[in-house]
PDB file of N, CA and C in Angstrom:
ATOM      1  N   UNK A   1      15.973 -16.251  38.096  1.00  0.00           N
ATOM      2  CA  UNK A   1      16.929 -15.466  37.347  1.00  0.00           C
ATOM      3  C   UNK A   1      16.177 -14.415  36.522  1.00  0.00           C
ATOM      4  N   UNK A   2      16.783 -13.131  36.318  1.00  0.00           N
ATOM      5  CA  UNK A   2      15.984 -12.114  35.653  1.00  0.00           C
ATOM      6  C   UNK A   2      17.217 -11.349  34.624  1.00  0.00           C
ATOM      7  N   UNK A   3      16.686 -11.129  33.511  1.00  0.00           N
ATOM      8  CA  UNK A   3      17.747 -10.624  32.443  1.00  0.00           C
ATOM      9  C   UNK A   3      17.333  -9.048  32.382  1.00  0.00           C
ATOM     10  N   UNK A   4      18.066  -7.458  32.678  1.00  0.00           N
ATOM     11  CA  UNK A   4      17.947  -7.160  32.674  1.00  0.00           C
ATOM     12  C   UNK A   4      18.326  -6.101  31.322  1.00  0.00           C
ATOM     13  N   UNK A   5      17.402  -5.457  29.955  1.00  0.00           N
ATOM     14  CA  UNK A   5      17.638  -5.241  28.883  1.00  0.00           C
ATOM     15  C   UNK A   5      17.644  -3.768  28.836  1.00  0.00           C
ATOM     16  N   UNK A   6      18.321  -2.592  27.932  1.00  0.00           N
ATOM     17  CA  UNK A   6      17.635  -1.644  27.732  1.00  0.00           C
ATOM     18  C   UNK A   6      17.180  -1.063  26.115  1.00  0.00           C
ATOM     19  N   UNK A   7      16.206  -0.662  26.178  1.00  0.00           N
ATOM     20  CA  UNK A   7      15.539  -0.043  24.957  1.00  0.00           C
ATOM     21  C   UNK A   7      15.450   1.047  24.575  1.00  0.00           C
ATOM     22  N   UNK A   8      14.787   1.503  23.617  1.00  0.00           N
ATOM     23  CA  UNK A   8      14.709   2.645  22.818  1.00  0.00           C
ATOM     24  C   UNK A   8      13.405   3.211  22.668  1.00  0.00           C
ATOM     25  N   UNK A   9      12.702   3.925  22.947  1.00  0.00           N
ATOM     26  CA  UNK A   9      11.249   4.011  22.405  1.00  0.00           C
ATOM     27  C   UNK A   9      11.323   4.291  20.482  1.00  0.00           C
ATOM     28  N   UNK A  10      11.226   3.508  19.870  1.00  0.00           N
ATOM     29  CA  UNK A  10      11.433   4.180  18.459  1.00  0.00           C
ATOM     30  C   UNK A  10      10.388   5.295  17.813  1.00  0.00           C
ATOM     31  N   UNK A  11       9.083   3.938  18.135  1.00  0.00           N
ATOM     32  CA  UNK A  11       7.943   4.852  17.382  1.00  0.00           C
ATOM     33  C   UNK A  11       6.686   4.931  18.443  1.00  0.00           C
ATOM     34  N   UNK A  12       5.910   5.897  18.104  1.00  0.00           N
ATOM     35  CA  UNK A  12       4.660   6.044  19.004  1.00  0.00           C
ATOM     36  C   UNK A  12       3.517   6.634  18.204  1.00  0.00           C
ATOM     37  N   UNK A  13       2.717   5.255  17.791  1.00  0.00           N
ATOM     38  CA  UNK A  13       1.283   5.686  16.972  1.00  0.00           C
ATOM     39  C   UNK A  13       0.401   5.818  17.700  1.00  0.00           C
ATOM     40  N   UNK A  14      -0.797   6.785  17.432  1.00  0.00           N
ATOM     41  CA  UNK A  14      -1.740   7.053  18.306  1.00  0.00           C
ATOM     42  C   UNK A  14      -2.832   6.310  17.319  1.00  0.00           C
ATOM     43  N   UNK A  15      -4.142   6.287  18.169  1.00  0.00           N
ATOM     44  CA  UNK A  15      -5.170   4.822  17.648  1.00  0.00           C
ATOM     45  C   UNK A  15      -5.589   6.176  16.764  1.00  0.00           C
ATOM     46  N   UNK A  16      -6.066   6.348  15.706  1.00  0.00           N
ATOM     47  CA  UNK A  16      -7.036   7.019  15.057  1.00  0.00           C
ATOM     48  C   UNK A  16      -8.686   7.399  15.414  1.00  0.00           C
ATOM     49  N   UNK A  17      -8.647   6.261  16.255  1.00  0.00           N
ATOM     50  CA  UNK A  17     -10.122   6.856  16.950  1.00  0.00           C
ATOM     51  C   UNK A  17     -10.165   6.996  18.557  1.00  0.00           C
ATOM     52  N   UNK A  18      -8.987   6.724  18.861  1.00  0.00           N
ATOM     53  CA  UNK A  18      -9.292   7.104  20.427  1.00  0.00           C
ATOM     54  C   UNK A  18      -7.847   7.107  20.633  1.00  0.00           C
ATOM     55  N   UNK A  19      -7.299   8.699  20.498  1.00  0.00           N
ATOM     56  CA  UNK A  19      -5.487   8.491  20.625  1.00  0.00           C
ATOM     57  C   UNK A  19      -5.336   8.527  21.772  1.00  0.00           C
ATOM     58  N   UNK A  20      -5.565   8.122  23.054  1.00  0.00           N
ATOM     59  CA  UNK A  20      -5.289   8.117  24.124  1.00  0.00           C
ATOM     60  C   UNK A  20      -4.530   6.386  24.133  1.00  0.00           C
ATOM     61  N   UNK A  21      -4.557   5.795  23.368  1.00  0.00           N
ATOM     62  CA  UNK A  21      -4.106   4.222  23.432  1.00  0.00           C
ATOM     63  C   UNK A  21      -3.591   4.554  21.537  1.00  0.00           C
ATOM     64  N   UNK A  22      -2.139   3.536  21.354  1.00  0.00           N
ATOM     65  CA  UNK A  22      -2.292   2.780  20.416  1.00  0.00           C
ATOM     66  C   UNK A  22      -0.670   2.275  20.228  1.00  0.00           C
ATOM     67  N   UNK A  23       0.252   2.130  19.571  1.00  0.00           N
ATOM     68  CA  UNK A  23       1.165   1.343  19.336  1.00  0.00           C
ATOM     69  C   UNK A  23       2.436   1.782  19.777  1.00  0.00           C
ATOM     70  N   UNK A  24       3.443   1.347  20.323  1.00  0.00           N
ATOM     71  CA  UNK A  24       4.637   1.649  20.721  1.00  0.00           C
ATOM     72  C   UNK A  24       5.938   0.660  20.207  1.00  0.00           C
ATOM     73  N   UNK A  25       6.818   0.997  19.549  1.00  0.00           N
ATOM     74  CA  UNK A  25       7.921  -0.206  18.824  1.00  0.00           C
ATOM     75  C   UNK A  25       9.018   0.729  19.807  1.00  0.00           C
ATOM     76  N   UNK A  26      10.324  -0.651  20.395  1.00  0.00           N
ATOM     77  CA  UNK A  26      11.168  -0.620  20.897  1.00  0.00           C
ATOM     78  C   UNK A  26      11.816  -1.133  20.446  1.00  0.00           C
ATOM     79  N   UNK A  27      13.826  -0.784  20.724  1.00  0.00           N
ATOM     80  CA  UNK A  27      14.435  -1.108  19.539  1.00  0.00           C
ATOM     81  C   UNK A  27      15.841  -1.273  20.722  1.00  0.00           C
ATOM     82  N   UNK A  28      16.535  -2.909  21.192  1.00  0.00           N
ATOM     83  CA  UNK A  28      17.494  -2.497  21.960  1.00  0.00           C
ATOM     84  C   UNK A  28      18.388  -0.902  21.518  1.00  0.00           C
ATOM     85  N   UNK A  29      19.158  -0.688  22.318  1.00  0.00           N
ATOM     86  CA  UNK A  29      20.064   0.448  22.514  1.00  0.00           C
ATOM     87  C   UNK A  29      21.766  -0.231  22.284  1.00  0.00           C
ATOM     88  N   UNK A  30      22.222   0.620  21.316  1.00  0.00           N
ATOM     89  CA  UNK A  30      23.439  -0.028  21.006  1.00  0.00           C
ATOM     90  C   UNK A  30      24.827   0.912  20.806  1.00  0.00           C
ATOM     91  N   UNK A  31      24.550   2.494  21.479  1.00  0.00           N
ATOM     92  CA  UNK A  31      25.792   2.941  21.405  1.00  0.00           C
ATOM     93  C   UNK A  31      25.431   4.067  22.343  1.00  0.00           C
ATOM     94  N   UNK A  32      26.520   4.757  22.386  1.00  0.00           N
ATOM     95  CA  UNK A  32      25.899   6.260  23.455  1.00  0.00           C
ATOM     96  C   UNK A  32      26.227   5.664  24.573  1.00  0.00           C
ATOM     97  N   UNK A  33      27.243   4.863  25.325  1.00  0.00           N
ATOM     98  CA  UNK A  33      27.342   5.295  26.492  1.00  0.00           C
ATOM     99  C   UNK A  33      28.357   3.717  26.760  1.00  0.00           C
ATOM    100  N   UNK A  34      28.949   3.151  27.607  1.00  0.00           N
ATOM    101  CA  UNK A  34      29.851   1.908  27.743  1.00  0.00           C
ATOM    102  C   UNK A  34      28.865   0.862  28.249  1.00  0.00           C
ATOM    103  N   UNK A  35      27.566   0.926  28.914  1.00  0.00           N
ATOM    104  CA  UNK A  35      26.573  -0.024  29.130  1.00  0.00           C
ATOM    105  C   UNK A  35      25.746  -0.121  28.398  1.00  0.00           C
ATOM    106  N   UNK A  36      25.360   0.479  27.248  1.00  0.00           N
ATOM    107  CA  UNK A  36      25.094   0.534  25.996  1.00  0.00           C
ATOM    108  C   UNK A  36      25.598  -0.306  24.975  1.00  0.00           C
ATOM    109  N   UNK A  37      26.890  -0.428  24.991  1.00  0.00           N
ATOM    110  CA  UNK A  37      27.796  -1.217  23.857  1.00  0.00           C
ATOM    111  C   UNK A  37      27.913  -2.414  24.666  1.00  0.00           C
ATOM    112  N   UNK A  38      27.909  -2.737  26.187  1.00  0.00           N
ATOM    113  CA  UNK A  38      28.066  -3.669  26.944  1.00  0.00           C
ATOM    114  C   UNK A  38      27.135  -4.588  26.470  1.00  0.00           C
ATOM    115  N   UNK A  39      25.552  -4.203  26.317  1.00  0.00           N
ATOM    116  CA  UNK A  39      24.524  -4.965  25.995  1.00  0.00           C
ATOM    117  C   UNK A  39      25.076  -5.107  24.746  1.00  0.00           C
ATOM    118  N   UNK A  40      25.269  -4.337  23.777  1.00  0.00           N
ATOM    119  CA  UNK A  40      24.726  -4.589  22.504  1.00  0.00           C
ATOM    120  C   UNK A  40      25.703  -6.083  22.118  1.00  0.00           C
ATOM    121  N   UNK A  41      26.902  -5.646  23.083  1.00  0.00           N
ATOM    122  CA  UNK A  41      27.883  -7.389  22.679  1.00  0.00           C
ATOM    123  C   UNK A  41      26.901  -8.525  22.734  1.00  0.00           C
ATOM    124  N   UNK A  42      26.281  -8.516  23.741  1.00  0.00           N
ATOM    125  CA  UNK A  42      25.792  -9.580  24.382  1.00  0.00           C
ATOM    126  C   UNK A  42      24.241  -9.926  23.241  1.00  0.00           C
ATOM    127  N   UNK A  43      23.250  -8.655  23.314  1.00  0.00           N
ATOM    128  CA  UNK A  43      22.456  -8.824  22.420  1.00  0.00           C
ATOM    129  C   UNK A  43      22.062  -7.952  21.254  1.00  0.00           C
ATOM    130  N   UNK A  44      23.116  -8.161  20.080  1.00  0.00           N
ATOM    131  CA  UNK A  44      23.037  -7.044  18.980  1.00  0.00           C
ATOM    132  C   UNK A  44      21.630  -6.715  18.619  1.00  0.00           C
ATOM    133  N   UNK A  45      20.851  -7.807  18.443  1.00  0.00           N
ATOM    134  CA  UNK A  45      19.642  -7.072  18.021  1.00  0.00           C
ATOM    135  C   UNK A  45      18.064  -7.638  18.566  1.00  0.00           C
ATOM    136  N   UNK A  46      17.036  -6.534  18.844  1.00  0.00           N
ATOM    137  CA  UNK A  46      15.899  -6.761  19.829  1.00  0.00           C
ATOM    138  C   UNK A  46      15.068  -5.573  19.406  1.00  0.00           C
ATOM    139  N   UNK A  47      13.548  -6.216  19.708  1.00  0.00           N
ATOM    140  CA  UNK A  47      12.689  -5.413  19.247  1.00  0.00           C
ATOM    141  C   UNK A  47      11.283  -5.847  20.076  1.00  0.00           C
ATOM    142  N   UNK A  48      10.500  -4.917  20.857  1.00  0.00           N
ATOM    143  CA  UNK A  48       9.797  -4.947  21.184  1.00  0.00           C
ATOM    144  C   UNK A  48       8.398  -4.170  20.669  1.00  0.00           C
ATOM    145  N   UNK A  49       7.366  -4.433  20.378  1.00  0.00           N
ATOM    146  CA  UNK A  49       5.961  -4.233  19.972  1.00  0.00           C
ATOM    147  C   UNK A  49       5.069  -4.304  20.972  1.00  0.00           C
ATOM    148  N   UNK A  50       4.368  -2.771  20.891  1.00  0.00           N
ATOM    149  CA  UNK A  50       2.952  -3.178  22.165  1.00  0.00           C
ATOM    150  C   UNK A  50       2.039  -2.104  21.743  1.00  0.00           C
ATOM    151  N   UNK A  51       0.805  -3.029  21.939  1.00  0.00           N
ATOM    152  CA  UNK A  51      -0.076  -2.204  21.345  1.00  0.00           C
ATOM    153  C   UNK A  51      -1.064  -2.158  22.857  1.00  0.00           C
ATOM    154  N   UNK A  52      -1.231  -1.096  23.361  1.00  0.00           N
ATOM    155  CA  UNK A  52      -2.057  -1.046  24.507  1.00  0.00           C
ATOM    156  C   UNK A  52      -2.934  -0.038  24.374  1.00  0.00           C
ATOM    157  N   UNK A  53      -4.111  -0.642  25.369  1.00  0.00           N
ATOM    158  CA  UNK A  53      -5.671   0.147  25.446  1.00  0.00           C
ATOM    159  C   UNK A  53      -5.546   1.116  26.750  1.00  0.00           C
ATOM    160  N   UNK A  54      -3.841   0.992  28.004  1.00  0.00           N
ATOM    161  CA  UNK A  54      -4.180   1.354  29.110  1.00  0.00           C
ATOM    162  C   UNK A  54      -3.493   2.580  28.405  1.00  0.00           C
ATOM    163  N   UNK A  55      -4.096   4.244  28.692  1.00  0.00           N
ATOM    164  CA  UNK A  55      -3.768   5.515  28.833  1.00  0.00           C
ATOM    165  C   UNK A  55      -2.707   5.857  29.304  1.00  0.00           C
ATOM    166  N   UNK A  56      -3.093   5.640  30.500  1.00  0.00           N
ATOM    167  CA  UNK A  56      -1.265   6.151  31.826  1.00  0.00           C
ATOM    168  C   UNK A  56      -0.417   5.450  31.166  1.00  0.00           C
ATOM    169  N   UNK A  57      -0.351   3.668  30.548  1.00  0.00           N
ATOM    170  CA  UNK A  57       0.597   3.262  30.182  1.00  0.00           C
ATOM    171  C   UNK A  57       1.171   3.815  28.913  1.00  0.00           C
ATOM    172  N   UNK A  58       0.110   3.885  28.089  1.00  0.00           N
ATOM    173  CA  UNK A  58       0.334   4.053  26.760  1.00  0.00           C
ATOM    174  C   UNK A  58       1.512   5.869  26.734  1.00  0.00           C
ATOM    175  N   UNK A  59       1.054   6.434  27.789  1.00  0.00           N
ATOM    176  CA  UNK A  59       1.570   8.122  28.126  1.00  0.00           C
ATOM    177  C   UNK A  59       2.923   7.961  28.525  1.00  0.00           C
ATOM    178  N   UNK A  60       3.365   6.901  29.114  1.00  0.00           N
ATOM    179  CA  UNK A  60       4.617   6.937  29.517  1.00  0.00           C
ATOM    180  C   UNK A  60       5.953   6.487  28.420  1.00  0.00           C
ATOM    181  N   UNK A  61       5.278   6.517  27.032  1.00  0.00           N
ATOM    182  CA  UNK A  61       5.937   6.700  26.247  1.00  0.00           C
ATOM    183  C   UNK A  61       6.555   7.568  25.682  1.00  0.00           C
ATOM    184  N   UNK A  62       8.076   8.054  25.581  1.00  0.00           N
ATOM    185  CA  UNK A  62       8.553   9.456  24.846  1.00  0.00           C
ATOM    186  C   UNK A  62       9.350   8.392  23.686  1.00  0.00           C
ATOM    187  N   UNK A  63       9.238   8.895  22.183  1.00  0.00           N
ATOM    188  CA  UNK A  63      10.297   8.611  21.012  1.00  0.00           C
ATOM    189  C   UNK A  63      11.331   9.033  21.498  1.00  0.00           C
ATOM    190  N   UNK A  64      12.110   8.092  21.868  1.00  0.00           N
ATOM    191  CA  UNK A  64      13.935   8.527  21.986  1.00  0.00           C
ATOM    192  C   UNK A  64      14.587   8.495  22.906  1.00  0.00           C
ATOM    193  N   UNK A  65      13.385   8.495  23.924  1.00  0.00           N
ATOM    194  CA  UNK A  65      13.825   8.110  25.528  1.00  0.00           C
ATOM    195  C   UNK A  65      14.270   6.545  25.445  1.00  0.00           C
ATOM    196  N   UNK A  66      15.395   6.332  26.133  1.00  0.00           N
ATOM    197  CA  UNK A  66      15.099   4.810  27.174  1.00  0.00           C
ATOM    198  C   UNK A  66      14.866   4.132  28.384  1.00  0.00           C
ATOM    199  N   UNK A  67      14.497   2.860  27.744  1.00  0.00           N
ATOM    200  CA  UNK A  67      13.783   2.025  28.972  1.00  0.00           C
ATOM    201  C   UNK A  67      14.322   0.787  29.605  1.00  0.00           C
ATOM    202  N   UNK A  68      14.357   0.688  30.493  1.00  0.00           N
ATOM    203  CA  UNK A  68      15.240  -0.981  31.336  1.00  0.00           C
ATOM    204  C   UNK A  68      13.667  -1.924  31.064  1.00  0.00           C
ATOM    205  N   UNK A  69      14.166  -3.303  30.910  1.00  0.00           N
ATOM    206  CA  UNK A  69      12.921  -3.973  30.402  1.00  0.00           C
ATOM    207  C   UNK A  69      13.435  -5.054  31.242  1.00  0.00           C
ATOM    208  N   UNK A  70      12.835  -5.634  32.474  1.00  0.00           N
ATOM    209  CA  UNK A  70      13.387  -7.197  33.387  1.00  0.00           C
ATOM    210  C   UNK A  70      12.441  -7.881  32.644  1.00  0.00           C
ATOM    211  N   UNK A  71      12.905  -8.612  32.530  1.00  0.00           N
ATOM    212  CA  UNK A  71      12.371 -10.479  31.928  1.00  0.00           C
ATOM    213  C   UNK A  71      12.512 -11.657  33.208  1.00  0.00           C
ATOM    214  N   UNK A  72      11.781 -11.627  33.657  1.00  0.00           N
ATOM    215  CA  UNK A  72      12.074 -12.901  35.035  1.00  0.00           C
ATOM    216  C   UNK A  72      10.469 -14.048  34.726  1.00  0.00           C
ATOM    217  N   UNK A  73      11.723 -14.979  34.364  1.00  0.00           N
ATOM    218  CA  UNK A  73      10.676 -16.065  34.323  1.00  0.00           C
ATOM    219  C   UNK A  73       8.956 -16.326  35.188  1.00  0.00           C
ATOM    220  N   UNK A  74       7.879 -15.940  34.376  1.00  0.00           N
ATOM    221  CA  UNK A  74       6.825 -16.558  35.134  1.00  0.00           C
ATOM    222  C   UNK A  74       6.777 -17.681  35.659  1.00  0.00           C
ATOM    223  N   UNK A  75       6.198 -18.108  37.097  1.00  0.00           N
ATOM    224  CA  UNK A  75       5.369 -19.168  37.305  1.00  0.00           C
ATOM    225  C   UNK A  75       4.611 -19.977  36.432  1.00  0.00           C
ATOM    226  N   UNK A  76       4.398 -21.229  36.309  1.00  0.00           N
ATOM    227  CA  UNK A  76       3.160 -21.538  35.278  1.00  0.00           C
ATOM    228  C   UNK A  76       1.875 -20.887  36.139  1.00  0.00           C
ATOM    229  N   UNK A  77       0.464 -20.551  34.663  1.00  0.00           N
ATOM    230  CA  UNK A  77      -0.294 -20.151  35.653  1.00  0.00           C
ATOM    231  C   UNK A  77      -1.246 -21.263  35.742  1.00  0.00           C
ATOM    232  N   UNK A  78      -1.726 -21.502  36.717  1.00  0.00           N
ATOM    233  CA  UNK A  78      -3.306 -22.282  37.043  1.00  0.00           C
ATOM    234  C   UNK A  78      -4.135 -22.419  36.067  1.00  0.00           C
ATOM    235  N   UNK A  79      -5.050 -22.934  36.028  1.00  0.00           N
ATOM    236  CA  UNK A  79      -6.364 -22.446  35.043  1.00  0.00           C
ATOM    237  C   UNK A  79      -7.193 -21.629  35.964  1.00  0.00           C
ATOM    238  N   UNK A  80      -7.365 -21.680  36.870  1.00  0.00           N
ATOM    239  CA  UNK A  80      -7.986 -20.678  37.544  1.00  0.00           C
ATOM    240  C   UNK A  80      -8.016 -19.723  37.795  1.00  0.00           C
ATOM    241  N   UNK A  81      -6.651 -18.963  37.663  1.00  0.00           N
ATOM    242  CA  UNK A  81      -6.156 -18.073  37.451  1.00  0.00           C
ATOM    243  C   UNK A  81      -6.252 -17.082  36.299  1.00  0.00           C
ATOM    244  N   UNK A  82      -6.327 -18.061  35.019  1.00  0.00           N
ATOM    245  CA  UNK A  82      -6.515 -17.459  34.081  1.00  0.00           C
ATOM    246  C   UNK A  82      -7.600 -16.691  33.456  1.00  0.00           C
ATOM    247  N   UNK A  83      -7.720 -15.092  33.229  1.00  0.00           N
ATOM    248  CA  UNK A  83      -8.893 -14.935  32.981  1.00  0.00           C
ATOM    249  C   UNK A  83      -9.197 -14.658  31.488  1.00  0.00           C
ATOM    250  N   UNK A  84     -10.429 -14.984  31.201  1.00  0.00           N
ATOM    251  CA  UNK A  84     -10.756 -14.883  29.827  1.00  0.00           C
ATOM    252  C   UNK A  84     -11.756 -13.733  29.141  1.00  0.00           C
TER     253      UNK A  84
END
């Protein structure tokens, strides 16, 4: 089963020493459109935080744009799998 959410880009900090990476806050989406208010019944309030080192990822951030976010349960992982 996979829950499918949408977001907000709220904020977008750049690292102070290497702005090619640094913080992104997401904020569900709760009006502006009838699948908009659809979610927000279901989940009034959500907030996502990410702080990433990857570039391309960190770039595909715009303040104000939104984003569909799937949640589908992981597998457990192995230990072998896991890297450290």
């Amino acid at each position: 089963m996979s829950i499918r959410a949408k977001f907000q880009c709220e904020s977008k900090e750049h690292d102070t020493i290497d702005p090619s990476h640094g913080n992104v806050t997401l904020r569900a989406v709760y009006a502006g459109s009838e699948e908009n208010e659809k979610f927000f019944n279901l989940t009034p309030a959500a907030s996502i935080s990410l702080a990433t080192l990857n570039p391309e990822a960190f770039a595909q951030f715009e303040p104000g744009k939104q984003y569909y976010v799937d949640f589908t349960q992981a597998e457990e992982a192995v230990e072998s799998e896991i890297v450290g």
